[in-house]
N, C-alpha and C. Protein backbone atom coordinates (compact mmCIF):
# COMPACT_ATOMS: atom_id res chain seq x y z
N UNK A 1 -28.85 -55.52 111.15
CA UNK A 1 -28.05 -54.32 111.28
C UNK A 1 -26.58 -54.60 110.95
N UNK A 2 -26.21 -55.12 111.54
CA UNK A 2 -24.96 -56.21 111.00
C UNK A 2 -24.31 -56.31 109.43
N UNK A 3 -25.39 -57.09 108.99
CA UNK A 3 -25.10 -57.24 107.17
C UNK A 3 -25.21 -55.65 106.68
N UNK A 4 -26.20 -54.54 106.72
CA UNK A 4 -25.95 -53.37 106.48
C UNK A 4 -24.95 -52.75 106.86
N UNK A 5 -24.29 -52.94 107.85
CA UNK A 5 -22.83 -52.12 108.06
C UNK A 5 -22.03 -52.88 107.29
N UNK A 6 -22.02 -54.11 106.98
CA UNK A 6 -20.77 -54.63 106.31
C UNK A 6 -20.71 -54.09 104.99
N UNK A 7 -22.36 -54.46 103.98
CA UNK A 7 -22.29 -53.48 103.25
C UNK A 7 -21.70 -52.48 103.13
N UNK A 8 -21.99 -51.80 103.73
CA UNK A 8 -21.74 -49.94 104.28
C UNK A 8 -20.38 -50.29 104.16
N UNK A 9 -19.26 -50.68 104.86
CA UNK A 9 -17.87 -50.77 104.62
C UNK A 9 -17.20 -51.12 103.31
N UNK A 10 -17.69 -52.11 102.65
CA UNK A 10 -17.66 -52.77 101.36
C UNK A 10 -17.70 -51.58 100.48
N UNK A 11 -18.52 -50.98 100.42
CA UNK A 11 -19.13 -49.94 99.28
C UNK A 11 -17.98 -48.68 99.57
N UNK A 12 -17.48 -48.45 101.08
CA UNK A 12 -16.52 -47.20 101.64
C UNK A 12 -15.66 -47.82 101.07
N UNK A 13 -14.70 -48.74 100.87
CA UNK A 13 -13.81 -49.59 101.14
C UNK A 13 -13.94 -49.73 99.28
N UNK A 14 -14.71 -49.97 98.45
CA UNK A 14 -14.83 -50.09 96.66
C UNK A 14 -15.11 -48.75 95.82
N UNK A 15 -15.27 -47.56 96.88
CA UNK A 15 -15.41 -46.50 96.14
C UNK A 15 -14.65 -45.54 96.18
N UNK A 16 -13.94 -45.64 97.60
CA UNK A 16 -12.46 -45.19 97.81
C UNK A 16 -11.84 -45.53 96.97
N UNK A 17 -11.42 -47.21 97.14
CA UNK A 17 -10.13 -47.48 96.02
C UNK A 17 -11.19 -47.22 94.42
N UNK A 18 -11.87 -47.63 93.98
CA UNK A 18 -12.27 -46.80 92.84
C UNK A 18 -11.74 -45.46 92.20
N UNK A 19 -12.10 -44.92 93.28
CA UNK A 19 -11.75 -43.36 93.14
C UNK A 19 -10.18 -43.19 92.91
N UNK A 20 -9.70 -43.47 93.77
CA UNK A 20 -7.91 -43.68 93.79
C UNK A 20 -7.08 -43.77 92.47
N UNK A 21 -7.67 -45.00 92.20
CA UNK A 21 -7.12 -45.38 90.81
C UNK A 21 -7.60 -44.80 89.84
N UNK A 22 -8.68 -44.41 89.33
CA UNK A 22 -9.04 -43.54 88.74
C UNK A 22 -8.51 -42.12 88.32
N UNK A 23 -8.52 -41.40 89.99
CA UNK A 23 -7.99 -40.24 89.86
C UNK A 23 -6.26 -40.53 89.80
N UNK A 24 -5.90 -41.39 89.69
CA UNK A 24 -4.70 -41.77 89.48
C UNK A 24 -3.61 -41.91 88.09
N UNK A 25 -4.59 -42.92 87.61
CA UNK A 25 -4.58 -42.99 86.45
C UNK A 25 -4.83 -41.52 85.48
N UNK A 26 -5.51 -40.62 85.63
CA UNK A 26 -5.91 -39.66 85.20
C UNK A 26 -4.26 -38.29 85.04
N UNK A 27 -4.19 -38.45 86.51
CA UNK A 27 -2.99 -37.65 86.37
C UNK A 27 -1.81 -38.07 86.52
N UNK A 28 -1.13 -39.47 85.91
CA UNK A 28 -0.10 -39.91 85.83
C UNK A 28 -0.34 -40.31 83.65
N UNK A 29 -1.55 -39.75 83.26
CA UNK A 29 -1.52 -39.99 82.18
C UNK A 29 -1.09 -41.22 81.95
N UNK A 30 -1.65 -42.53 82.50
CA UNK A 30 -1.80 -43.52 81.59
C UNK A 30 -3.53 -44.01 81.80
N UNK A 31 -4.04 -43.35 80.54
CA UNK A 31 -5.65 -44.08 80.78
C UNK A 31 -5.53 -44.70 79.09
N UNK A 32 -6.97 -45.30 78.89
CA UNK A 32 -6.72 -45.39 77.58
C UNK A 32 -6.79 -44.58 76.85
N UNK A 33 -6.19 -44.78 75.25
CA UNK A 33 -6.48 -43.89 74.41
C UNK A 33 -5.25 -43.55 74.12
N UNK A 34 -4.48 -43.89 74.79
CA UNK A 34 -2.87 -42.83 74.64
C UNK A 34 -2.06 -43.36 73.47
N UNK A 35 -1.44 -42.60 73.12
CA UNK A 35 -0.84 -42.81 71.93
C UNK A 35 0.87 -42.65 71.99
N UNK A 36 1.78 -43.61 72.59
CA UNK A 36 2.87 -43.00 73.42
C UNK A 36 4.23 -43.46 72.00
N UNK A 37 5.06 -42.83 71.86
CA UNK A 37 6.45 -42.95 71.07
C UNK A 37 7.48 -42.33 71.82
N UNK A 38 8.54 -43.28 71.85
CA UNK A 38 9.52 -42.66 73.02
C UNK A 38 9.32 -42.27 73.83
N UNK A 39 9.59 -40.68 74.19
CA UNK A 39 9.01 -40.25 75.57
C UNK A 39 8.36 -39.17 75.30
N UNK A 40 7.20 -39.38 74.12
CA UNK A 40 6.25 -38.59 74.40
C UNK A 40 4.64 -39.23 74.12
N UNK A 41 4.21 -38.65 74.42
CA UNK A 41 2.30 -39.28 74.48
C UNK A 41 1.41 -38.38 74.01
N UNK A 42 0.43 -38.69 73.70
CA UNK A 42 -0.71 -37.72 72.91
C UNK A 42 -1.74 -38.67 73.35
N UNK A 43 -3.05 -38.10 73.15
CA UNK A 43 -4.32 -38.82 72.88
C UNK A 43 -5.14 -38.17 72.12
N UNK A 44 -4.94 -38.92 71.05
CA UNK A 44 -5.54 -38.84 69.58
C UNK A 44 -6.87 -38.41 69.49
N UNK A 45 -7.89 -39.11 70.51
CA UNK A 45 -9.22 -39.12 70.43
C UNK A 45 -9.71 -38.29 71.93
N UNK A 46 -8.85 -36.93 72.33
CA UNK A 46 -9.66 -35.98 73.34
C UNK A 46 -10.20 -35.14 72.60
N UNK A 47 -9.99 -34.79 71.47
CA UNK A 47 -10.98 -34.04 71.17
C UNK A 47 -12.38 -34.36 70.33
N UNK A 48 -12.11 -35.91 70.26
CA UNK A 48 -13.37 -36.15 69.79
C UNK A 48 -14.58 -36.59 70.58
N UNK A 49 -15.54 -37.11 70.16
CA UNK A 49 -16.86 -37.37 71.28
C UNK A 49 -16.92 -39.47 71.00
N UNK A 50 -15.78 -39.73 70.16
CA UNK A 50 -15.24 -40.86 70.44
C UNK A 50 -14.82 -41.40 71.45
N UNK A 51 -13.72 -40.26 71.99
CA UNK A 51 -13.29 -40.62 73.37
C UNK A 51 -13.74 -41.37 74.35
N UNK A 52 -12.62 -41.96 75.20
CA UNK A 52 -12.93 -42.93 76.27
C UNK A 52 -13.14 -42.08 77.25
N UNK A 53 -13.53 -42.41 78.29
CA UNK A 53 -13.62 -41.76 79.92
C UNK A 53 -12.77 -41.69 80.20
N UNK A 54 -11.60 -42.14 80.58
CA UNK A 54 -10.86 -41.95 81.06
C UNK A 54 -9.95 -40.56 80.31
N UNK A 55 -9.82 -40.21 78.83
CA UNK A 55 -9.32 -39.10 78.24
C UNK A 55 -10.13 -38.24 78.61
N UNK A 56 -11.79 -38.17 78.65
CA UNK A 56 -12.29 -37.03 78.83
C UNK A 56 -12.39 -36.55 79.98
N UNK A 57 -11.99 -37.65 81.14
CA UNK A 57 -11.36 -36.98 82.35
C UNK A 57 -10.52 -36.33 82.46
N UNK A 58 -9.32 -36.41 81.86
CA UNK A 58 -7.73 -36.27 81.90
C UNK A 58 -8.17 -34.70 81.69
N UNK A 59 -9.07 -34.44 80.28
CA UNK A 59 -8.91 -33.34 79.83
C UNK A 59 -9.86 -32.47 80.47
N UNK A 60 -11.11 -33.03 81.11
CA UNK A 60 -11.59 -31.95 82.19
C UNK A 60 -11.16 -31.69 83.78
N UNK A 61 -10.22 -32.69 83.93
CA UNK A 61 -9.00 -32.32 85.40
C UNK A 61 -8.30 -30.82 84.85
N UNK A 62 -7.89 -30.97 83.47
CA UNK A 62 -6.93 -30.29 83.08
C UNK A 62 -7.38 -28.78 82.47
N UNK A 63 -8.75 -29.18 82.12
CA UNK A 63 -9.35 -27.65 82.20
C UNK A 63 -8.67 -27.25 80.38
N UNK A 64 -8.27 -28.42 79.47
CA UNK A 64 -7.51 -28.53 78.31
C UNK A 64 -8.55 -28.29 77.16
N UNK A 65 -8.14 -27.57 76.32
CA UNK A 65 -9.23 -27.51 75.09
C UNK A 65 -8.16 -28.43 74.43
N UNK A 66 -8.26 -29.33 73.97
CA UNK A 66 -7.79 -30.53 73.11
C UNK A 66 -8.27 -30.07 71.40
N UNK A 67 -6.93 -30.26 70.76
CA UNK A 67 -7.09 -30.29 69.24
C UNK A 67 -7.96 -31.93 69.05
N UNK A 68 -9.10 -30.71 67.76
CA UNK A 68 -9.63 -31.54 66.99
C UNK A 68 -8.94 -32.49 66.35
N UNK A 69 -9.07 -34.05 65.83
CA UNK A 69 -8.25 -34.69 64.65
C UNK A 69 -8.07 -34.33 63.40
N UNK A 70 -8.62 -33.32 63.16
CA UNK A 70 -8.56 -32.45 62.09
C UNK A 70 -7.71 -31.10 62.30
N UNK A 71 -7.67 -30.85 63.67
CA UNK A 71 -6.81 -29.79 63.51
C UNK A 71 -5.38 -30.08 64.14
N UNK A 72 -5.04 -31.15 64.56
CA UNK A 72 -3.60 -31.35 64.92
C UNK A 72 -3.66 -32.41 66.45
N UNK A 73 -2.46 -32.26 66.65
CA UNK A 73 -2.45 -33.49 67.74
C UNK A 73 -0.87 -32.98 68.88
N UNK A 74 -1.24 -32.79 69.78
CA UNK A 74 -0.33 -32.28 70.94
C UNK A 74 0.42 -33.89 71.61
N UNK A 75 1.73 -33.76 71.71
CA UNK A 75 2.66 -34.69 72.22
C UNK A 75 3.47 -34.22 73.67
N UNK A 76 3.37 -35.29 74.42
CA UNK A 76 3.28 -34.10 75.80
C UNK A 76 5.13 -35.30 76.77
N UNK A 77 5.94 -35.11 76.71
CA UNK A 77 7.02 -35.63 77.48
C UNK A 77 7.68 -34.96 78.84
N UNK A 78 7.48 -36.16 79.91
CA UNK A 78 7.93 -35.68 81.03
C UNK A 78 9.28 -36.28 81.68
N UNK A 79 9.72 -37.26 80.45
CA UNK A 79 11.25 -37.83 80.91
C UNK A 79 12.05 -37.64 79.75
N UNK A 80 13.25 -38.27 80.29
CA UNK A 80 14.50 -38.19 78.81
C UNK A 80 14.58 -39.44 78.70
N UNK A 81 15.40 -39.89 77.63
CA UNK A 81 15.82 -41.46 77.23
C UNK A 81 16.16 -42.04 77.98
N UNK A 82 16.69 -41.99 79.18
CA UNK A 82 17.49 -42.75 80.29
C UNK A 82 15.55 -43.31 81.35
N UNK A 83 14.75 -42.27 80.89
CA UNK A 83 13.57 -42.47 81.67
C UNK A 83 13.53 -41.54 83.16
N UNK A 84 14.43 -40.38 83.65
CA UNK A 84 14.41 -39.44 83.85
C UNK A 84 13.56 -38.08 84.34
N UNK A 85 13.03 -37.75 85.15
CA UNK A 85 12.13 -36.96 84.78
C UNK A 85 13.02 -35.60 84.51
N UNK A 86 12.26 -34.77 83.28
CA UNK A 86 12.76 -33.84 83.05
C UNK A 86 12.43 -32.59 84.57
N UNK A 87 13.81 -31.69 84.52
CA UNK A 87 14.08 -30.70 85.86
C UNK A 87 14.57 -29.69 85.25
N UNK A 88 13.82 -28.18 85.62
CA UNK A 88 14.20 -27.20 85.03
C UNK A 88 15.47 -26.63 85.28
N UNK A 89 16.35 -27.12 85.66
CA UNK A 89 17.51 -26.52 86.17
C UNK A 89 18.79 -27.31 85.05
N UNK A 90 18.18 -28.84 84.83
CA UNK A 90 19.17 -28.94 83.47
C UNK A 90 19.07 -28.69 82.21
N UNK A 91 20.13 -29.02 82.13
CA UNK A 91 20.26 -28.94 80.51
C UNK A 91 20.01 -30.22 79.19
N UNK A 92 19.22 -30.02 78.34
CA UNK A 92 18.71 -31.38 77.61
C UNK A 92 18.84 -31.15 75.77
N UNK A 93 19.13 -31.88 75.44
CA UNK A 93 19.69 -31.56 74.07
C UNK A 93 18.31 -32.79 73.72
N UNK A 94 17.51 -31.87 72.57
CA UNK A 94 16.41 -32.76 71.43
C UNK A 94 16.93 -33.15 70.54
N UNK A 95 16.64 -34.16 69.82
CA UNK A 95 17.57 -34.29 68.04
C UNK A 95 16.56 -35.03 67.26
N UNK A 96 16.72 -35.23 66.21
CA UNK A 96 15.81 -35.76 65.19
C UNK A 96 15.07 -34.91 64.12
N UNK A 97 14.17 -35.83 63.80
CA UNK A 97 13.03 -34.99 62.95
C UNK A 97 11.84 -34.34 63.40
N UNK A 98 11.33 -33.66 63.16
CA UNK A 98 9.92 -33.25 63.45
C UNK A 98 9.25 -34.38 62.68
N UNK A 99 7.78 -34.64 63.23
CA UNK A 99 7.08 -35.12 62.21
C UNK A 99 6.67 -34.00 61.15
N UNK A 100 5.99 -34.82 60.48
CA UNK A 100 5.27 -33.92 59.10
C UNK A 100 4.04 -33.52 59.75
N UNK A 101 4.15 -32.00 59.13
CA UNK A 101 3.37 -31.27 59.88
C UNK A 101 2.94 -29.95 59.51
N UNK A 102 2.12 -29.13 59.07
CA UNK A 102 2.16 -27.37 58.38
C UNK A 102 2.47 -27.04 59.27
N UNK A 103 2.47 -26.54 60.34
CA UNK A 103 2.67 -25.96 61.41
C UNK A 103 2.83 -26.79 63.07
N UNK A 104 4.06 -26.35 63.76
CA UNK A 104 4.25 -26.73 64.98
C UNK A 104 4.80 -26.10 65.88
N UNK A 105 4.53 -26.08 67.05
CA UNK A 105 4.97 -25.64 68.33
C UNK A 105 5.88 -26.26 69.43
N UNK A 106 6.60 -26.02 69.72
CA UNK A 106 7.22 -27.01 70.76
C UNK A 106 7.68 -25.96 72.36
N UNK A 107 6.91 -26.28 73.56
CA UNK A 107 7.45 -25.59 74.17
C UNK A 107 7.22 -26.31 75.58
N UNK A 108 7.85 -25.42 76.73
CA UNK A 108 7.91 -26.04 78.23
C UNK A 108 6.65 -25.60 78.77
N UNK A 109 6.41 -26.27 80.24
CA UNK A 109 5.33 -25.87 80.97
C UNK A 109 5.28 -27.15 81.92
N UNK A 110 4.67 -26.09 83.30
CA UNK A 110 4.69 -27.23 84.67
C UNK A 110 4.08 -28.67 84.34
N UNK A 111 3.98 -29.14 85.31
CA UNK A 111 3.37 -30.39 85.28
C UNK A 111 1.88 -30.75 84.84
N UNK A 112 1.11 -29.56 85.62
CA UNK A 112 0.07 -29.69 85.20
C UNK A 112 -0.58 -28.91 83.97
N UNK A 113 0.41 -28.34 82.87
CA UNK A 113 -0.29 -27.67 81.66
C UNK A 113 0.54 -26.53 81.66
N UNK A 114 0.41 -25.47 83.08
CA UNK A 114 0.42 -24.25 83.05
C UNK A 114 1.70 -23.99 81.78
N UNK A 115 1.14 -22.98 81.62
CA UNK A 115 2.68 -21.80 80.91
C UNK A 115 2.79 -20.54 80.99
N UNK A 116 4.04 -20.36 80.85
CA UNK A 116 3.68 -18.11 81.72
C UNK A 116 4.91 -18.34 82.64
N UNK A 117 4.90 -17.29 83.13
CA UNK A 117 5.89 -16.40 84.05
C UNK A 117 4.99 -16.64 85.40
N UNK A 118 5.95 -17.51 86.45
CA UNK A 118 5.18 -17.35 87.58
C UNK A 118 6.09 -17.31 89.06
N UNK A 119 6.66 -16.39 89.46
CA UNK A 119 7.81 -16.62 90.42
C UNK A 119 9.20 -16.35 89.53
N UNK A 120 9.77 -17.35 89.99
CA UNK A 120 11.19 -17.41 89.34
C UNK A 120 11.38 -18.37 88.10
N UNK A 121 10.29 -18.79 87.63
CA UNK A 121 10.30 -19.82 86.59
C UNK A 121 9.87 -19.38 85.33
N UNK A 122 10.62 -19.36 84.47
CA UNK A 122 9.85 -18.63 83.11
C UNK A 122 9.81 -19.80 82.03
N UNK A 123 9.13 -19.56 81.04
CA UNK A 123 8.94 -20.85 79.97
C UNK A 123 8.45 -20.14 78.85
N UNK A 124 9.49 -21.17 77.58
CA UNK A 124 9.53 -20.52 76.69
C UNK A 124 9.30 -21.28 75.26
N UNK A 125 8.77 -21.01 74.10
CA UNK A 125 8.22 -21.78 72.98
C UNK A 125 9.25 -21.52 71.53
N UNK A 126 8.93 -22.20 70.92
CA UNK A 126 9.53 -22.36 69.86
C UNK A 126 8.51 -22.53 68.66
N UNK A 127 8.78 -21.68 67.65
CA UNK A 127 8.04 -22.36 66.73
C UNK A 127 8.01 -22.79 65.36
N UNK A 128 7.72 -23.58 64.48
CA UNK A 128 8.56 -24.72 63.52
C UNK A 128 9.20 -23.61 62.60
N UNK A 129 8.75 -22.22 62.39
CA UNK A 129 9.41 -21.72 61.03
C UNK A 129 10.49 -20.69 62.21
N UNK A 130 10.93 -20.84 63.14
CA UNK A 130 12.31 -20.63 63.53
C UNK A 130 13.29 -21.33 64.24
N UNK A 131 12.79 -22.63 63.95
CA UNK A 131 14.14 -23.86 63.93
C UNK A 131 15.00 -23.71 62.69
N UNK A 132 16.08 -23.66 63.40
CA UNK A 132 17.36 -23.82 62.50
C UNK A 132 17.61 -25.14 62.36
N UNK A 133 17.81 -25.79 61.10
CA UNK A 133 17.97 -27.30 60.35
C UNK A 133 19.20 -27.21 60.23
N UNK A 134 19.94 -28.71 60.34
CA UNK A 134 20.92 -28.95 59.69
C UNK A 134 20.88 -29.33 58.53
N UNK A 135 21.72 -29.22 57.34
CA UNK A 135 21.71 -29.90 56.21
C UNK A 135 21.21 -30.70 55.59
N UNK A 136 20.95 -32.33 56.56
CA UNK A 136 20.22 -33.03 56.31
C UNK A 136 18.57 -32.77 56.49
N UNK A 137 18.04 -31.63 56.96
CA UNK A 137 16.63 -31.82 57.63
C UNK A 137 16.80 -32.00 59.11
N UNK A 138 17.45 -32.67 59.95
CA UNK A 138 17.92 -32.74 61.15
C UNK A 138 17.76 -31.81 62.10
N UNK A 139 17.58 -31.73 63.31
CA UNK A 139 17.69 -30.41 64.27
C UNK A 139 18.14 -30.79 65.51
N UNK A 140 18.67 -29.41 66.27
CA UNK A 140 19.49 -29.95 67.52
C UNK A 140 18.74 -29.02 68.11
N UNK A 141 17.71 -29.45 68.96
CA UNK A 141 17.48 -28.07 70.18
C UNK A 141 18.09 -27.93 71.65
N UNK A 142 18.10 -27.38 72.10
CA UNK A 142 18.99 -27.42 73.59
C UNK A 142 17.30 -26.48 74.57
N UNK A 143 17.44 -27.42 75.57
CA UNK A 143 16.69 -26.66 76.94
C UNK A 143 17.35 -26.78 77.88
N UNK A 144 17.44 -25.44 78.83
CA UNK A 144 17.81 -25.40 80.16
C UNK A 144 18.28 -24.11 80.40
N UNK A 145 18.98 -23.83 81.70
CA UNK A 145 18.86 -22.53 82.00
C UNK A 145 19.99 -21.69 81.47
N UNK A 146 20.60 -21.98 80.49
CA UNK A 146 22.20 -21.43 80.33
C UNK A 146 22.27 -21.54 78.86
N UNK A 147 22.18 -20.14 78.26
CA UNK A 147 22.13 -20.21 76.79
C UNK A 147 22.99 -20.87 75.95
N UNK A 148 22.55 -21.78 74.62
CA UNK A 148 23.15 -22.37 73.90
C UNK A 148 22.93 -21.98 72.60
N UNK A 149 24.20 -21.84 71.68
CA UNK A 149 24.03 -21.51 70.48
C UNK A 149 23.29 -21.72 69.64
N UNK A 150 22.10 -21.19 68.66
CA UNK A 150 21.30 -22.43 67.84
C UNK A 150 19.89 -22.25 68.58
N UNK A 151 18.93 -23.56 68.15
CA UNK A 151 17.92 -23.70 69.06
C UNK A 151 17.90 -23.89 70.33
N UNK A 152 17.36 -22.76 70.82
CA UNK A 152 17.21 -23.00 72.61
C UNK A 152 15.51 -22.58 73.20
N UNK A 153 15.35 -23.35 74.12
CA UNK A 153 14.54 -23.02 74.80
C UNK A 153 14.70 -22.93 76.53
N UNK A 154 14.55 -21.85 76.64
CA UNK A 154 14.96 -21.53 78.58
C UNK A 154 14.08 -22.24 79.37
N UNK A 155 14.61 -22.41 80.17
CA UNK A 155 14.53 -22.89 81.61
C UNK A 155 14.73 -21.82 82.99
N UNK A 156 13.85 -21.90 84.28
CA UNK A 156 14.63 -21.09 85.06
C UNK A 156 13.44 -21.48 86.21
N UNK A 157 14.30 -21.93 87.22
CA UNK A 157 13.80 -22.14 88.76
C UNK A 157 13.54 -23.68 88.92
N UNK A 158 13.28 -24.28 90.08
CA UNK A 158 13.42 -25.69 90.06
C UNK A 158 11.97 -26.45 90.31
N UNK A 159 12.53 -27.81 90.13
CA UNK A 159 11.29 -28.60 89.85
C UNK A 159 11.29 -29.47 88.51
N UNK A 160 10.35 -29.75 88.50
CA UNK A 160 9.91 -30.47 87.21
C UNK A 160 9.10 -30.08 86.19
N UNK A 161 8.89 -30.08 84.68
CA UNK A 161 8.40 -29.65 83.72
C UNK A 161 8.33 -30.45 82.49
N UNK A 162 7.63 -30.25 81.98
CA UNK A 162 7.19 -31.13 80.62
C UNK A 162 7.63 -30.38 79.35
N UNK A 163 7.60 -30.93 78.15
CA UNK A 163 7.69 -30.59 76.62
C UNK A 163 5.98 -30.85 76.49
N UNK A 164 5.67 -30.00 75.28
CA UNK A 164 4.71 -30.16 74.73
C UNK A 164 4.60 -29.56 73.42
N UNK A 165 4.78 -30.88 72.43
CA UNK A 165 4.95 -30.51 70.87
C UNK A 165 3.58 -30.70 69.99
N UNK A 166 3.00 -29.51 69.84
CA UNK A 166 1.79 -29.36 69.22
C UNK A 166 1.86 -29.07 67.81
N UNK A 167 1.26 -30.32 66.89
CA UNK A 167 1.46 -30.48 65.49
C UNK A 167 0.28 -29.98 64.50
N UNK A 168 0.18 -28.97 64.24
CA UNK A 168 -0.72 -28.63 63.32
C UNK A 168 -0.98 -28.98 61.70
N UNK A 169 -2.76 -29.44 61.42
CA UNK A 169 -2.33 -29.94 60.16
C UNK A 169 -1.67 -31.19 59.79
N UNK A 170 -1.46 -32.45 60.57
CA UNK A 170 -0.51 -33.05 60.47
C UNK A 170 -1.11 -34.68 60.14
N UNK A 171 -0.61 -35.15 59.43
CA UNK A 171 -1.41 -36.34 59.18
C UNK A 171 -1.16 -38.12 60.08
N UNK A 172 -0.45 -37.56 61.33
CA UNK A 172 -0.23 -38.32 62.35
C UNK A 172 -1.46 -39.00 62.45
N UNK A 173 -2.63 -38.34 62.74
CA UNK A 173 -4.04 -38.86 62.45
C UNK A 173 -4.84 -38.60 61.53
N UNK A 174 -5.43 -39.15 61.11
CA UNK A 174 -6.02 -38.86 60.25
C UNK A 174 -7.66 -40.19 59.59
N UNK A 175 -8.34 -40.30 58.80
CA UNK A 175 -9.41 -41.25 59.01
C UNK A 175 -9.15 -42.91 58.38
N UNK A 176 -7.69 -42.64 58.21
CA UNK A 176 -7.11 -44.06 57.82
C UNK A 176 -6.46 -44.56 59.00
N UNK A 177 -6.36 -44.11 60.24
CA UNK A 177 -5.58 -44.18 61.55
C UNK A 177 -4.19 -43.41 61.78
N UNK A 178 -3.66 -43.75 63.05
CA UNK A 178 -2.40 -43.37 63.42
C UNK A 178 -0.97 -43.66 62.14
N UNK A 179 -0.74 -42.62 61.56
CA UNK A 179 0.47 -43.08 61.00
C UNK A 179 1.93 -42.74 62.36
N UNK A 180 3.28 -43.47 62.04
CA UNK A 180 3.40 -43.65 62.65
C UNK A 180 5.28 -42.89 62.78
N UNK A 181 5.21 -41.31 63.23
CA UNK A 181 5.97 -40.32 62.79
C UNK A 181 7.50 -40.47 63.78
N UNK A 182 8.41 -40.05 63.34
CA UNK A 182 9.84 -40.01 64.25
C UNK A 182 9.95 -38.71 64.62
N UNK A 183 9.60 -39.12 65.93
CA UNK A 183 10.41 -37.91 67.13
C UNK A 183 11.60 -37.73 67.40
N UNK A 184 11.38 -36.53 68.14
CA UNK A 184 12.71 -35.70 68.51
C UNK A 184 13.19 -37.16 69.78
N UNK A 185 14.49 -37.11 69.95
CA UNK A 185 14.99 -37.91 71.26
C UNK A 185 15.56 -36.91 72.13
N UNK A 186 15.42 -37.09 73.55
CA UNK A 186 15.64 -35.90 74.52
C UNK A 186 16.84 -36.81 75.27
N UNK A 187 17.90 -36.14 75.50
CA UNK A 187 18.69 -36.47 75.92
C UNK A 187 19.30 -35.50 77.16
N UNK A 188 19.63 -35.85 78.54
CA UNK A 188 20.13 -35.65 79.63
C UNK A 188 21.88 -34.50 79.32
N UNK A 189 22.38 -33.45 78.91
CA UNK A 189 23.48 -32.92 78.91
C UNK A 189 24.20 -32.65 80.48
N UNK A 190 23.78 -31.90 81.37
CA UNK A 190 23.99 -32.03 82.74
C UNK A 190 23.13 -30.92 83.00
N UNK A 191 23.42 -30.82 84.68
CA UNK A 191 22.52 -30.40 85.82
C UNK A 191 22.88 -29.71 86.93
N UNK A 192 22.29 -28.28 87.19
CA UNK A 192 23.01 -27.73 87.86
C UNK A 192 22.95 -28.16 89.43
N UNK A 193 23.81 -27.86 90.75
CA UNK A 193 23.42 -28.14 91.71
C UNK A 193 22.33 -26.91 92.47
C-alpha cells in the first residue's frame, strides 16, 4: 500500500509540473517553432499539419485561425527595444521597413488576440496601402493615446497590448525556407501617468 501511494504522489507531483510548464510555455509564447526578429515573433508552421505541439496548442488556447504558408505569416510584439512591455496609455514611435509583402496589416489588440471596442479601450489597424512613406521607402508610425501627425494608430485605457503585423503574400516563407526580412523597430516616446 505504501509503494502505491508513493507512486500516486510521483505521478500528482509529474503531471502537475508537466502541466505547468506546458501551459506555460504556451501562453508566454515561447514553444517551438517560433520564428522571433527583434521584438516580434511568428510561427511559420501553425498553419500547417507540420506543426509541433506545442504551436498547435498555442493556436487552439487561442481559438486562432493561423495563415496558411501560402497565404502569409502574422508577427505578433509585446515589448519595445529597451525590452519593455508595450502599455496602452503610451506613446511608441515604429520605424523601418515593412517586409516584402502584397498586402499587410498592422494593428493593436489585448494580450490574448482580442480586437474591438470593449469598455474604455479601443484598437485600431492600419493597412499597407495607407501608410505614408518617406522618400526613401522608410516609415514612421506613432501608437498611443494622443494623436500624431502622419501614421497613427490609437490607443485608449490601461494595461497591456500587443502589435500584430500580418503579411500577406509574402515570401518570408516560402518552400526554400525562412528568408530573413527587416522590421519595423518600436521605440518607447513617453507615458502618461
Amino acid at each position: 500500500m505504501r509503494s502505491f501511494l508513493e507512486i500516486l504522489i510521483v505521478l500528482v507531483i509529474g503531471l502537475g509540473l508537466g502541466g505547468y510548464i506546458s501551459q506555460y510555455s504556451i501562453q508566454t509564447n515561447h514553444g517551438f517553432g517560433a520564428l522571433t526578429i527583434g521584438q516580434w515573433t511568428a510561427w511559420p508552421a501553425a498553419g500547417s499539419v507540420k506543426a509541433d505541439p506545442y504551436t498547435k496548442a498555442k493556436v487552439a488556447a487561442e481559438g486562432e485561425v493561423p495563415l496558411g504558408a501560402a497565404e502569409g505569416i502574422a508577427f505578433h510584439a509585446t515589448t519595445d527595444e529597451a525590452g519593455m512591455k508595450l502599455r496602452l496609455r503610451c506613446q511608441y514611435r515604429l520605424s523601418g521597413q515593412t517586409p516584402l509583402a502584397r498586402f499587410w496589416t498592422i494593428s493593436i489588440h489585448n494580450l490574448d488576440g482580442g480586437a474591438g471596442d470593449s469598455g474604455n479601450k479601443h484598437y485600431s489597424t492600419l493597412l499597407s496601402q495607407s501608410l505614408v512613406r518617406e522618400a526613401d521607402g522608410r516609415f514612421v508610425l506613432h501608437t498611443g493615446p494622443t494623436l500624431t501627425a502622419g501614421n497613427w494608430l490609437e490607443t485608449d485605457g490601461q494595461g497591456e497590448f500587443q502589435l500584430i503585423l500580418r503579411l500577406y503574400d509574402s515570401p518570408i516563407t516560402s518552400t526554400r525556407g525562412i528568408v530573413d526580412p527587416g522590421m519595423p523597430s518600436i521605440n518607447l516616446l513617453e507615458c502618461k501617468s
